[in-house]
N, C-alpha and C. Protein backbone atom coordinates (compact mmCIF):
# COMPACT_ATOMS: atom_id res chain seq x y z
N UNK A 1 -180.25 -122.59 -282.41
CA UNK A 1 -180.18 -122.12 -281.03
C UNK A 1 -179.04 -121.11 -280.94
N UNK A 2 -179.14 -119.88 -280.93
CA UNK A 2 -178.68 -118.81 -280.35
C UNK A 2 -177.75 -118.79 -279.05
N UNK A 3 -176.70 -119.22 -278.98
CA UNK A 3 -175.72 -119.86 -277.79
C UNK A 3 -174.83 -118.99 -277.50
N UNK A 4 -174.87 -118.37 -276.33
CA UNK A 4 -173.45 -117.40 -275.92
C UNK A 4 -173.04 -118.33 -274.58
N UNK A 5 -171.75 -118.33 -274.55
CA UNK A 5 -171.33 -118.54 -273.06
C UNK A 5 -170.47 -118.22 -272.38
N UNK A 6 -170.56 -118.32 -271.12
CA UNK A 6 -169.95 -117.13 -270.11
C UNK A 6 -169.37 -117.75 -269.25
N UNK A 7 -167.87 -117.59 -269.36
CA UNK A 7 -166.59 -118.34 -268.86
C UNK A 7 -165.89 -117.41 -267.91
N UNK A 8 -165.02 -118.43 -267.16
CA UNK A 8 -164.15 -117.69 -266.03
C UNK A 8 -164.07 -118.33 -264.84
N UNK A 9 -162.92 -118.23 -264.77
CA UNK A 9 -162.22 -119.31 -263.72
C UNK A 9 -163.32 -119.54 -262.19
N UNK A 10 -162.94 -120.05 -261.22
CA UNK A 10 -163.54 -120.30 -260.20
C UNK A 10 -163.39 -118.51 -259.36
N UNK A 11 -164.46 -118.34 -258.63
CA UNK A 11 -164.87 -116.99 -258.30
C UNK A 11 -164.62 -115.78 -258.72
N UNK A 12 -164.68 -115.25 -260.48
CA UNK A 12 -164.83 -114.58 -261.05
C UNK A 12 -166.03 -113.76 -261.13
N UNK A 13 -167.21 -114.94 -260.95
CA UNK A 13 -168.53 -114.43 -260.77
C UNK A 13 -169.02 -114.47 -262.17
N UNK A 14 -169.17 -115.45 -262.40
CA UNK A 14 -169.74 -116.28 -263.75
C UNK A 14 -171.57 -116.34 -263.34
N UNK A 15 -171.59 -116.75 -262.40
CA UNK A 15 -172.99 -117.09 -261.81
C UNK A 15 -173.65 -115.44 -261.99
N UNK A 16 -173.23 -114.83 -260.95
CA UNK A 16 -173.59 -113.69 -260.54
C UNK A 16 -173.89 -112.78 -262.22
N UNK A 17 -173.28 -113.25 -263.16
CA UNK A 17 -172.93 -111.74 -263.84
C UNK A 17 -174.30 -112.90 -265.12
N UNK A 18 -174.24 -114.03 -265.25
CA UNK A 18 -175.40 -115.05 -265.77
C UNK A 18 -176.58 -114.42 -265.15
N UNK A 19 -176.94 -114.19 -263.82
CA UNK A 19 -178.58 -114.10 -263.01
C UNK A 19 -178.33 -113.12 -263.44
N UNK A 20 -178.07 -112.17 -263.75
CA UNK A 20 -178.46 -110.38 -263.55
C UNK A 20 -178.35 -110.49 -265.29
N UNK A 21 -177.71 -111.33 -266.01
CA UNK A 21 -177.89 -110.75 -267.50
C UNK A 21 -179.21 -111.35 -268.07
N UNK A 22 -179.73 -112.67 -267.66
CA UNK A 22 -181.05 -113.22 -267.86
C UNK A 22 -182.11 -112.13 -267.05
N UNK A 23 -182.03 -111.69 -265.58
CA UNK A 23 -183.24 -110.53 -264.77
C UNK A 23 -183.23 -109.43 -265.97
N UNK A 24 -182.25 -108.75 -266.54
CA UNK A 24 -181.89 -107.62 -267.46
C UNK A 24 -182.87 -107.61 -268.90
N UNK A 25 -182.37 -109.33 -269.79
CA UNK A 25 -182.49 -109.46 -270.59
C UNK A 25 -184.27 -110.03 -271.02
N UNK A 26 -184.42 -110.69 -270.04
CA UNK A 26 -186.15 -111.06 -269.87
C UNK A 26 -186.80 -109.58 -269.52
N UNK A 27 -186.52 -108.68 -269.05
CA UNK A 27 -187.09 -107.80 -268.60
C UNK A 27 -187.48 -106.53 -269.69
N UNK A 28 -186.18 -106.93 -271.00
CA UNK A 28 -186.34 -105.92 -271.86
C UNK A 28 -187.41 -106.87 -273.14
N UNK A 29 -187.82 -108.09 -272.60
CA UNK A 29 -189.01 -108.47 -273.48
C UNK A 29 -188.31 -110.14 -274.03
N UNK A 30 -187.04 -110.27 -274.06
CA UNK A 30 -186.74 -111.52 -274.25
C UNK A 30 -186.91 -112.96 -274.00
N UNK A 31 -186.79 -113.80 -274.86
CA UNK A 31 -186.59 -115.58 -273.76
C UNK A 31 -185.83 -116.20 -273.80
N UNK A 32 -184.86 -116.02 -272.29
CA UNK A 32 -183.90 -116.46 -272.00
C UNK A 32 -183.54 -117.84 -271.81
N UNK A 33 -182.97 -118.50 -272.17
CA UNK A 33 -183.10 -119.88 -271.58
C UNK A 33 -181.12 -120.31 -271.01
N UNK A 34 -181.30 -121.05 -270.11
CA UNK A 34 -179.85 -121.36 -269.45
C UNK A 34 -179.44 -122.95 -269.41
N UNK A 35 -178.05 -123.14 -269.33
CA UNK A 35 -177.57 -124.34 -269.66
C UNK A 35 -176.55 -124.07 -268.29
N UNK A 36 -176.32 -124.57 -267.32
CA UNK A 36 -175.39 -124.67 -266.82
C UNK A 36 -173.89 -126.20 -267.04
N UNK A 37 -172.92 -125.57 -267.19
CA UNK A 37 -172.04 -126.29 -267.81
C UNK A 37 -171.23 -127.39 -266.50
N UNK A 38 -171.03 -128.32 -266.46
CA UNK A 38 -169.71 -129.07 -265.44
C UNK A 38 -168.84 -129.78 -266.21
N UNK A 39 -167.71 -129.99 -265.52
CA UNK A 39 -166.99 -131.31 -266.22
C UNK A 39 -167.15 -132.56 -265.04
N UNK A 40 -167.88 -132.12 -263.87
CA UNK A 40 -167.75 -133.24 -262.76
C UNK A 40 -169.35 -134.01 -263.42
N UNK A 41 -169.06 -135.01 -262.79
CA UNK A 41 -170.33 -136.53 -262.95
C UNK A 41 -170.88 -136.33 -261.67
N UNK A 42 -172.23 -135.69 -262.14
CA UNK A 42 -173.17 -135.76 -260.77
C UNK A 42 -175.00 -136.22 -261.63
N UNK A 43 -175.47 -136.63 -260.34
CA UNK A 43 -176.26 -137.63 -260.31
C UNK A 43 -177.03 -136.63 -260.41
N UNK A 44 -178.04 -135.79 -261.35
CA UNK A 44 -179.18 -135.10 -261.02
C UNK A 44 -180.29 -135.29 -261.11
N UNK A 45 -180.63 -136.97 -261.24
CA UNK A 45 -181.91 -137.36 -260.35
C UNK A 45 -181.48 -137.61 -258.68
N UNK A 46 -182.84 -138.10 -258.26
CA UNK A 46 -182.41 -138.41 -256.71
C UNK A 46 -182.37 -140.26 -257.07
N UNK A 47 -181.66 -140.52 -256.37
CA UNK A 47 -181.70 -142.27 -255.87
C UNK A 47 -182.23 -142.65 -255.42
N UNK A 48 -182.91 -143.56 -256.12
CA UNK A 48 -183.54 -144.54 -254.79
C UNK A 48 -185.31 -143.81 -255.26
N UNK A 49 -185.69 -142.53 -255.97
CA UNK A 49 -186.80 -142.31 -256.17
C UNK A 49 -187.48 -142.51 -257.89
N UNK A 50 -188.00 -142.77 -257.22
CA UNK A 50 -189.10 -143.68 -258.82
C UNK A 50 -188.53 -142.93 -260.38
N UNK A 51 -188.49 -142.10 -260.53
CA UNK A 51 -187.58 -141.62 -261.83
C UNK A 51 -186.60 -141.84 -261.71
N UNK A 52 -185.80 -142.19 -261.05
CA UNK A 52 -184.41 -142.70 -260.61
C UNK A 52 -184.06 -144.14 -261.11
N UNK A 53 -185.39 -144.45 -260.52
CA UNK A 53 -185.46 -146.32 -260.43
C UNK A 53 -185.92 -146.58 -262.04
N UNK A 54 -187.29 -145.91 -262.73
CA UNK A 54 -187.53 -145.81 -263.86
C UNK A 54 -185.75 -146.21 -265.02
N UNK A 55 -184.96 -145.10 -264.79
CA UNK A 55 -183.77 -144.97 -265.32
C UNK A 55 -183.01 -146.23 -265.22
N UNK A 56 -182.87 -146.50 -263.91
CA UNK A 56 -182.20 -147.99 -263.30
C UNK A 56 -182.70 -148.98 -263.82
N UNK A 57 -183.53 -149.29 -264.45
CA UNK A 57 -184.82 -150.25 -264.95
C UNK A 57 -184.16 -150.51 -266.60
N UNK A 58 -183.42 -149.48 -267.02
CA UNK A 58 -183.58 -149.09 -268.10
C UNK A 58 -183.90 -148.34 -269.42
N UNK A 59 -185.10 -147.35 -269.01
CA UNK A 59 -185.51 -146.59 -269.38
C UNK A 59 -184.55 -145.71 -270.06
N UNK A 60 -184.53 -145.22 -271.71
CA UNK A 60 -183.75 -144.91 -272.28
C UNK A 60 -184.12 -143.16 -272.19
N UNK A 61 -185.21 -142.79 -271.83
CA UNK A 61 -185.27 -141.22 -271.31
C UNK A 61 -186.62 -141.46 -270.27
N UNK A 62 -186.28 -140.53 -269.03
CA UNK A 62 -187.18 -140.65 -267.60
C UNK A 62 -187.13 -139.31 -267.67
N UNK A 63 -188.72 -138.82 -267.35
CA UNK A 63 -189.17 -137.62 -267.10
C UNK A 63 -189.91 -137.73 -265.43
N UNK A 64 -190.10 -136.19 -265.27
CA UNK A 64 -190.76 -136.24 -264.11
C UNK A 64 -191.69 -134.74 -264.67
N UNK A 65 -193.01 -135.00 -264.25
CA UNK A 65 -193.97 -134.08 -264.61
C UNK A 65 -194.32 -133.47 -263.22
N UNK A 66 -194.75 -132.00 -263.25
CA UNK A 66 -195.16 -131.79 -262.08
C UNK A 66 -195.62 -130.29 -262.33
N UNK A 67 -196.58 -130.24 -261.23
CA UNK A 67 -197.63 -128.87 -261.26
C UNK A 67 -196.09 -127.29 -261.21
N UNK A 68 -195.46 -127.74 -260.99
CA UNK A 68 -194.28 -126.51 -260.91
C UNK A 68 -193.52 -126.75 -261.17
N UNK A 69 -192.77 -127.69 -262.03
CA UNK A 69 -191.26 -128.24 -262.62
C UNK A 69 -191.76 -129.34 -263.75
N UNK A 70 -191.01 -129.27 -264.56
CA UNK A 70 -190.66 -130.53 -265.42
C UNK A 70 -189.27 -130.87 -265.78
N UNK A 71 -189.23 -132.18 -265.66
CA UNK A 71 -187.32 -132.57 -266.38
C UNK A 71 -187.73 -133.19 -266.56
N UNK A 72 -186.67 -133.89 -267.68
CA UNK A 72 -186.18 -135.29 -268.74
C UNK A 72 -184.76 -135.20 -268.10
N UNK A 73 -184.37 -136.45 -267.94
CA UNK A 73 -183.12 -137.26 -267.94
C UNK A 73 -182.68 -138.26 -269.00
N UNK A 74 -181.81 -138.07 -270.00
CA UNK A 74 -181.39 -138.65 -270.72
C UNK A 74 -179.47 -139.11 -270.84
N UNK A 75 -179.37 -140.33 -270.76
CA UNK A 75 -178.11 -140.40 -271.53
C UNK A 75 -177.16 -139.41 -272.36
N UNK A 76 -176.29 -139.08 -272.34
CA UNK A 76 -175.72 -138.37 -274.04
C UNK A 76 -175.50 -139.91 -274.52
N UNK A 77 -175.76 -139.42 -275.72
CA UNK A 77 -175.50 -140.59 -277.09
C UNK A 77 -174.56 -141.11 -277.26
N UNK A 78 -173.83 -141.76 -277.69
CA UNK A 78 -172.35 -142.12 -276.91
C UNK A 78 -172.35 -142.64 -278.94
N UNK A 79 -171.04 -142.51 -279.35
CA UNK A 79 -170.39 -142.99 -280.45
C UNK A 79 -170.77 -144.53 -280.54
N UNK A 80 -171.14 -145.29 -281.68
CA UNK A 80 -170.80 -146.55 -281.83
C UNK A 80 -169.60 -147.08 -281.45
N UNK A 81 -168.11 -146.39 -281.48
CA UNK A 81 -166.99 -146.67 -281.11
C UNK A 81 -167.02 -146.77 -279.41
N UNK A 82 -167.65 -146.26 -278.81
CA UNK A 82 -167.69 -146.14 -277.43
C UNK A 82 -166.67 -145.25 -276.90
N UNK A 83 -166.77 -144.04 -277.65
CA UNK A 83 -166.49 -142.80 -277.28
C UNK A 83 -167.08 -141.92 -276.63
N UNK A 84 -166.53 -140.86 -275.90
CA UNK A 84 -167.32 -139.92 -275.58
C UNK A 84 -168.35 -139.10 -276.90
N UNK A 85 -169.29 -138.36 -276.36
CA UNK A 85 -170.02 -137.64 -277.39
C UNK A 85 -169.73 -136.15 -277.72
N UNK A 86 -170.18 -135.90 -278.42
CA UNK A 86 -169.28 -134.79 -279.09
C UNK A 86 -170.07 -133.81 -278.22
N UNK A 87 -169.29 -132.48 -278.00
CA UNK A 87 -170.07 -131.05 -277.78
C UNK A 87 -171.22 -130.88 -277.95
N UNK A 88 -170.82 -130.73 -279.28
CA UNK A 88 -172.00 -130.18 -280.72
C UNK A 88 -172.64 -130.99 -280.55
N UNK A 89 -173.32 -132.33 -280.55
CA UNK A 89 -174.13 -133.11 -280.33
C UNK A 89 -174.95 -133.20 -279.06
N UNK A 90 -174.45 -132.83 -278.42
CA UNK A 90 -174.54 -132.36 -276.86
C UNK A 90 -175.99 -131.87 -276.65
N UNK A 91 -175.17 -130.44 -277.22
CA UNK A 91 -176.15 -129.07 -277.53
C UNK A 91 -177.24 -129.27 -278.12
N UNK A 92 -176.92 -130.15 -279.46
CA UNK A 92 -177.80 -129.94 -280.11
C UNK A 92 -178.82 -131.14 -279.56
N UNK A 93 -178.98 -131.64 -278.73
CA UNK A 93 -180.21 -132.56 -277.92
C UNK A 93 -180.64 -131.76 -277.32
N UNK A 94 -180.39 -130.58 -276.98
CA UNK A 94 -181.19 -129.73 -276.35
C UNK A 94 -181.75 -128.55 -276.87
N UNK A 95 -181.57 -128.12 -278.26
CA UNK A 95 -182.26 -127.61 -279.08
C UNK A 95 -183.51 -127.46 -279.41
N UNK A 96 -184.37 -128.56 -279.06
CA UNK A 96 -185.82 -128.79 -278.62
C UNK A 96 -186.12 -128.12 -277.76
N UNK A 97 -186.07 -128.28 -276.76
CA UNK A 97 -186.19 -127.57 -275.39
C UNK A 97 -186.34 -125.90 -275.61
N UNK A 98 -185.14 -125.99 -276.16
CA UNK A 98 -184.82 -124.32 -276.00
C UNK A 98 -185.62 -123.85 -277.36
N UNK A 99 -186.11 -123.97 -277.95
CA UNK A 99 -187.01 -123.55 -279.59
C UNK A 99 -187.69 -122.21 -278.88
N UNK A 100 -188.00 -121.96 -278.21
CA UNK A 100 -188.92 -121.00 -277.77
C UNK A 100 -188.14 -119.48 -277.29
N UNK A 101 -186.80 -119.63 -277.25
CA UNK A 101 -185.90 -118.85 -276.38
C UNK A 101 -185.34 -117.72 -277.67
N UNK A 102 -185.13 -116.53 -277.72
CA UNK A 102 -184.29 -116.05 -277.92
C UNK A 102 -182.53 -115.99 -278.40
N UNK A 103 -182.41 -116.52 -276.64
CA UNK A 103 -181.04 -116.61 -276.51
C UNK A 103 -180.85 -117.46 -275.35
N UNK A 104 -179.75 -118.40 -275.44
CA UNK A 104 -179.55 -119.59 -274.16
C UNK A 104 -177.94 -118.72 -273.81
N UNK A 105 -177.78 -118.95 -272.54
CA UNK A 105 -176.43 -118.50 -271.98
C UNK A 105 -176.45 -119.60 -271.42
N UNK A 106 -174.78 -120.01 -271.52
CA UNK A 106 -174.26 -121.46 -271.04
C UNK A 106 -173.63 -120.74 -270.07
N UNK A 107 -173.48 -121.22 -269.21
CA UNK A 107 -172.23 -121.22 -267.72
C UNK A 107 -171.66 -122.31 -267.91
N UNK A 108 -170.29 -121.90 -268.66
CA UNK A 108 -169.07 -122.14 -268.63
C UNK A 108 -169.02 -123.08 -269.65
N UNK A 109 -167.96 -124.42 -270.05
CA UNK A 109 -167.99 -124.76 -270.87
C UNK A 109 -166.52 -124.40 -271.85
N UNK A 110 -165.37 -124.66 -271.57
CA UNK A 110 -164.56 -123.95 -271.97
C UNK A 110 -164.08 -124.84 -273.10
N UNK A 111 -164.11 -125.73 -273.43
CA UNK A 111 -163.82 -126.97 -274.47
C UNK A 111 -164.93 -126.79 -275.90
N UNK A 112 -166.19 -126.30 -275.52
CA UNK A 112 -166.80 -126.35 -276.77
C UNK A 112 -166.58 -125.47 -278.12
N UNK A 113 -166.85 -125.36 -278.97
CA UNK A 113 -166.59 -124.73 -280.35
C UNK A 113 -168.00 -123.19 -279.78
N UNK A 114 -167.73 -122.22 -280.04
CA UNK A 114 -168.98 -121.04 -279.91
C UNK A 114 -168.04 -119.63 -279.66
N UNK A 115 -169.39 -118.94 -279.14
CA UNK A 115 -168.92 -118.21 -278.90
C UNK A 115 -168.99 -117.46 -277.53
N UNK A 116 -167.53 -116.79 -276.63
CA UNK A 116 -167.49 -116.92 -275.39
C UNK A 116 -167.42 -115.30 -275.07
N UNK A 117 -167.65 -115.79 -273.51
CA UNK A 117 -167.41 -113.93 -272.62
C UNK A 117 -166.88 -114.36 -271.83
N UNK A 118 -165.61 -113.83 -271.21
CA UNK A 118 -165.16 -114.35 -270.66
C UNK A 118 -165.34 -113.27 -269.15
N UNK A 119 -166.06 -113.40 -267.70
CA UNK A 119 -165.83 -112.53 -266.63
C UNK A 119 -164.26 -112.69 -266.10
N UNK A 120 -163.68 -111.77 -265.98
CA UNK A 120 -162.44 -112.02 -265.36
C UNK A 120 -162.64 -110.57 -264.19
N UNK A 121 -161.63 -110.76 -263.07
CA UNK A 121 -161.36 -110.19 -262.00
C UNK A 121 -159.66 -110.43 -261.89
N UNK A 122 -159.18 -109.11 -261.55
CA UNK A 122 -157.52 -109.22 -261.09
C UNK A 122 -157.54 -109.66 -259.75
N UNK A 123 -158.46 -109.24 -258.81
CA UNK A 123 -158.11 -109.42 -257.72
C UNK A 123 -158.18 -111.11 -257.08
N UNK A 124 -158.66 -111.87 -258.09
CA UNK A 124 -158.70 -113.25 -258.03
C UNK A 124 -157.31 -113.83 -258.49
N UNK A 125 -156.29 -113.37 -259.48
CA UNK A 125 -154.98 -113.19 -259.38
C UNK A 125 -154.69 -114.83 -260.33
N UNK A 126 -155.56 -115.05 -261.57
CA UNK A 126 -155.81 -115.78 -262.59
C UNK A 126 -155.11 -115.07 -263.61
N UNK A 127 -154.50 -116.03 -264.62
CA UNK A 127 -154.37 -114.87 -265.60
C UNK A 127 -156.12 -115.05 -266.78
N UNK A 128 -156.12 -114.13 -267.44
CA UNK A 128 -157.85 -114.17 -268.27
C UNK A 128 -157.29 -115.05 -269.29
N UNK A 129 -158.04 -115.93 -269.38
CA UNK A 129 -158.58 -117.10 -270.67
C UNK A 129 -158.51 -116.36 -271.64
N UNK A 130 -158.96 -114.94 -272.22
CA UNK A 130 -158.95 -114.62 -273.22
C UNK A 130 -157.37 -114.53 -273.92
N UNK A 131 -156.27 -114.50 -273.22
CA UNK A 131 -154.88 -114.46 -273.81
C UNK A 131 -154.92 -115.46 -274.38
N UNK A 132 -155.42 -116.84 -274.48
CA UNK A 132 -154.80 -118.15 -274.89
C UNK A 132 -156.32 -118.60 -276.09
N UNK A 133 -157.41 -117.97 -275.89
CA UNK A 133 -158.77 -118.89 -276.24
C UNK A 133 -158.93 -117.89 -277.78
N UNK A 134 -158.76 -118.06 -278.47
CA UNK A 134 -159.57 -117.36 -279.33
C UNK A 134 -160.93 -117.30 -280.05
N UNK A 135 -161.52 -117.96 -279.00
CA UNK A 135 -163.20 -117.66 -279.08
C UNK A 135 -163.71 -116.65 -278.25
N UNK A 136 -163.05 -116.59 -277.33
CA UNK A 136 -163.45 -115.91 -276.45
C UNK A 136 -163.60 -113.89 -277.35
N UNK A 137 -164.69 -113.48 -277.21
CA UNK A 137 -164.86 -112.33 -277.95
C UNK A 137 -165.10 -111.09 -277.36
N UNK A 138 -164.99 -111.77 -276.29
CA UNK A 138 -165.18 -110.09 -275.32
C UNK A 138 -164.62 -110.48 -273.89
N UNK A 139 -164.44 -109.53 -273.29
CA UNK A 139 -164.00 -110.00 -271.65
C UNK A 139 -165.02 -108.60 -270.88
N UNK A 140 -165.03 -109.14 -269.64
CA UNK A 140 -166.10 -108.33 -268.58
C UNK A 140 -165.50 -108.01 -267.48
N UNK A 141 -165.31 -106.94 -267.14
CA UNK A 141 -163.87 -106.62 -265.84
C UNK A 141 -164.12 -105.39 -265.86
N UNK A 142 -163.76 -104.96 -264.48
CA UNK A 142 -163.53 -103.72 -264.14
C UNK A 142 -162.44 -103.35 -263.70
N UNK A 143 -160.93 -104.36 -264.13
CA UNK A 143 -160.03 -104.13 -263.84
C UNK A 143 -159.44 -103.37 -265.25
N UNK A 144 -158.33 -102.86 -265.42
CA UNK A 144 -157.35 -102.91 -266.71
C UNK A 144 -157.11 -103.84 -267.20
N UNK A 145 -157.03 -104.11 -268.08
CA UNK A 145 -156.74 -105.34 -268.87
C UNK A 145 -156.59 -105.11 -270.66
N UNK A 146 -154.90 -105.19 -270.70
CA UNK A 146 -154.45 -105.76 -271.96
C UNK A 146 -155.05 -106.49 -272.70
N UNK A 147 -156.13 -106.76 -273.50
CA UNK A 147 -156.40 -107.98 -274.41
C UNK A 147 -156.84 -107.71 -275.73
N UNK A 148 -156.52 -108.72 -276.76
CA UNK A 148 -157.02 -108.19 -278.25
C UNK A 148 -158.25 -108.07 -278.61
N UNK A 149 -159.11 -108.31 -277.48
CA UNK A 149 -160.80 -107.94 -277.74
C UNK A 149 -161.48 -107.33 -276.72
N UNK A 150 -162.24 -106.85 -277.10
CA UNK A 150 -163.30 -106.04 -275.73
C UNK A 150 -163.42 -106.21 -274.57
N UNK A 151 -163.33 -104.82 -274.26
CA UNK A 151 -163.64 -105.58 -272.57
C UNK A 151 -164.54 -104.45 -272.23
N UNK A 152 -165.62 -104.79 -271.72
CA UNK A 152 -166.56 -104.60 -270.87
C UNK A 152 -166.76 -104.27 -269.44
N UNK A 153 -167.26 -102.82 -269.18
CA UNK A 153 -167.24 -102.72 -267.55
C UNK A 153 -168.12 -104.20 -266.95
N UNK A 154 -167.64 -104.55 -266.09
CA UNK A 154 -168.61 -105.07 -265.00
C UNK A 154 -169.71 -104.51 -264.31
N UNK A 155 -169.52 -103.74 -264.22
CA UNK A 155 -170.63 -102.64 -263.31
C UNK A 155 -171.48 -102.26 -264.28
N UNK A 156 -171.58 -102.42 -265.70
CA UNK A 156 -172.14 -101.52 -266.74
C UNK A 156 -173.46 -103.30 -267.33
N UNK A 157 -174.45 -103.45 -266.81
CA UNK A 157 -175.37 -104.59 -267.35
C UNK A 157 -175.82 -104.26 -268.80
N UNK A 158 -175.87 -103.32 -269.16
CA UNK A 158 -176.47 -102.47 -270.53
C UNK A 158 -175.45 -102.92 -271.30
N UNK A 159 -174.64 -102.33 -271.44
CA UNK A 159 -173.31 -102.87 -272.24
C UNK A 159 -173.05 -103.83 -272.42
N UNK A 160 -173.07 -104.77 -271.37
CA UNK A 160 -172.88 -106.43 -271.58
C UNK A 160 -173.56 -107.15 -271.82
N UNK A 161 -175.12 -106.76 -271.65
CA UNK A 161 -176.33 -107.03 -272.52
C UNK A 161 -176.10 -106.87 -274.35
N UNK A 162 -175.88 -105.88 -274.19
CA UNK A 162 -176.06 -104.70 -275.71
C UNK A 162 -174.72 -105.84 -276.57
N UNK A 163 -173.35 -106.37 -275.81
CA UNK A 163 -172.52 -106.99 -276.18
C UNK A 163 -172.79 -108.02 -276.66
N UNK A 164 -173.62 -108.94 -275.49
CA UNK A 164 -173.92 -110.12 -275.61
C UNK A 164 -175.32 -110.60 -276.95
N UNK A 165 -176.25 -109.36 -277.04
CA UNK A 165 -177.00 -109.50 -278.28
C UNK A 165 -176.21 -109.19 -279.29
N UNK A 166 -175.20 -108.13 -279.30
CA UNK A 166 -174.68 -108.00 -280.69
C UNK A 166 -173.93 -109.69 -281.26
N UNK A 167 -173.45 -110.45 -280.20
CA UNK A 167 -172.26 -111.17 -280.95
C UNK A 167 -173.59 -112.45 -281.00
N UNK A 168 -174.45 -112.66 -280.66
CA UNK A 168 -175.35 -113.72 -280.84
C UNK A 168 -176.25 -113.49 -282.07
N UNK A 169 -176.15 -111.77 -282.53
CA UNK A 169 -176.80 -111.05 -283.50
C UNK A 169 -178.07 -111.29 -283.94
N UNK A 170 -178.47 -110.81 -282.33
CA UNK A 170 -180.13 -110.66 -281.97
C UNK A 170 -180.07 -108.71 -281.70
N UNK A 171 -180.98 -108.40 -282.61
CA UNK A 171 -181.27 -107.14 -282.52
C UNK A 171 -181.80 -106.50 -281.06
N UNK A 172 -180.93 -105.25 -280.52
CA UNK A 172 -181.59 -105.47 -279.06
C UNK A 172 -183.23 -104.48 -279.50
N UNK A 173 -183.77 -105.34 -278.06
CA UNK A 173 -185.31 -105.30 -278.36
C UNK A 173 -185.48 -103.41 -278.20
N UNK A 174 -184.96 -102.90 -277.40
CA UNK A 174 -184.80 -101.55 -277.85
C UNK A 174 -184.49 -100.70 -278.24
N UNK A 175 -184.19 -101.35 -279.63
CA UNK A 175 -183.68 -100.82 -280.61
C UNK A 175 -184.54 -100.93 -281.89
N UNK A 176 -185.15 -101.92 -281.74
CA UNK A 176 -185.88 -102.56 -282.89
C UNK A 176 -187.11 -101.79 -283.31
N UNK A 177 -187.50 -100.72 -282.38
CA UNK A 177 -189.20 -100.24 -282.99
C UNK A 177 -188.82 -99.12 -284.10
């Protein structure tokens, strides 16, 4: 699985600069697939409704099928020690899923091992992740910015496309004939 991900503090525009690089990147013939990242514990079945209850029951993976959506809900795997589960293990349960894709862009995720972009903005008045992260391999700003790796207009989708296939080192599709 082909994994880039796209970091940056709270209203940098991580979201924003994710939808327009998947509209961009599907459009030049690709398959995009997305992971959105949290560190908060939220419930993303509903309660109290039958895949919910399925889960509550026990059920060691609950799906829900449907004429316009499908999900699985699963556990992460948890260590025999009764540890948390690793990153990398993480990901790689979802490697199935994504077999069909190109390229997956994670939103956010700043703890895992890969490789990152980081959106930064001055006027949000953060200092950029890229000073301290050294995964991080490019930055996306339309401000100035000092840093030992690339930086990327914001305003420029081509470029940060063209960026984001080079470091995942997927040939861009218009380039390839």
């Amino acid at each position: 699985m082909k994994r880039i991900h796209i970091l940056g503090r709270k209203n940098h525009g991580k979201t924003t600069l994710l939808v327009e690089l998947v509209e961009h990147l599907t459009a030049c013939g690709l398959r995009v697939g997305t992971i959105k990242h949290t560190h908060h514990a939220h419930e993303l079945d509903t309660p109290g409704k039958d895949s919910h209850r399925h889960r509550a029951a026990g059920a060691s993976v609950s799906a829900i099928l449907s004429r316009s959506l499908n999900a699985v809900f699963w556990p992460p795997e948890l260590p025999k020690n009764g540890g948390e589960a690793t990153t990398a293990n993480r990901y790689a349960a979802f490697e199935p899923h994504f077999a069909g894709c190109d390229l997956v862009l994670v939103e956010g995720d700043t703890t895992c091992e890969g490789t990152k972009i980081e959106v930064w903005r001055r006027a949000v008045g953060s200092e950029p992740m890229a000073l301290s992260d050294p995964q991080i391999r490019a930055v996306v700003t339309d401000d100035p910015l000092d840093v030992a790796v690339p930086c990327v207009l914001r305003s420029d989708i081509r470029a940060i496309a063209a960026t984001v296939l080079a470091l995942a080192g997927i040939e861009h599709p218009a380039t390839s004939a």
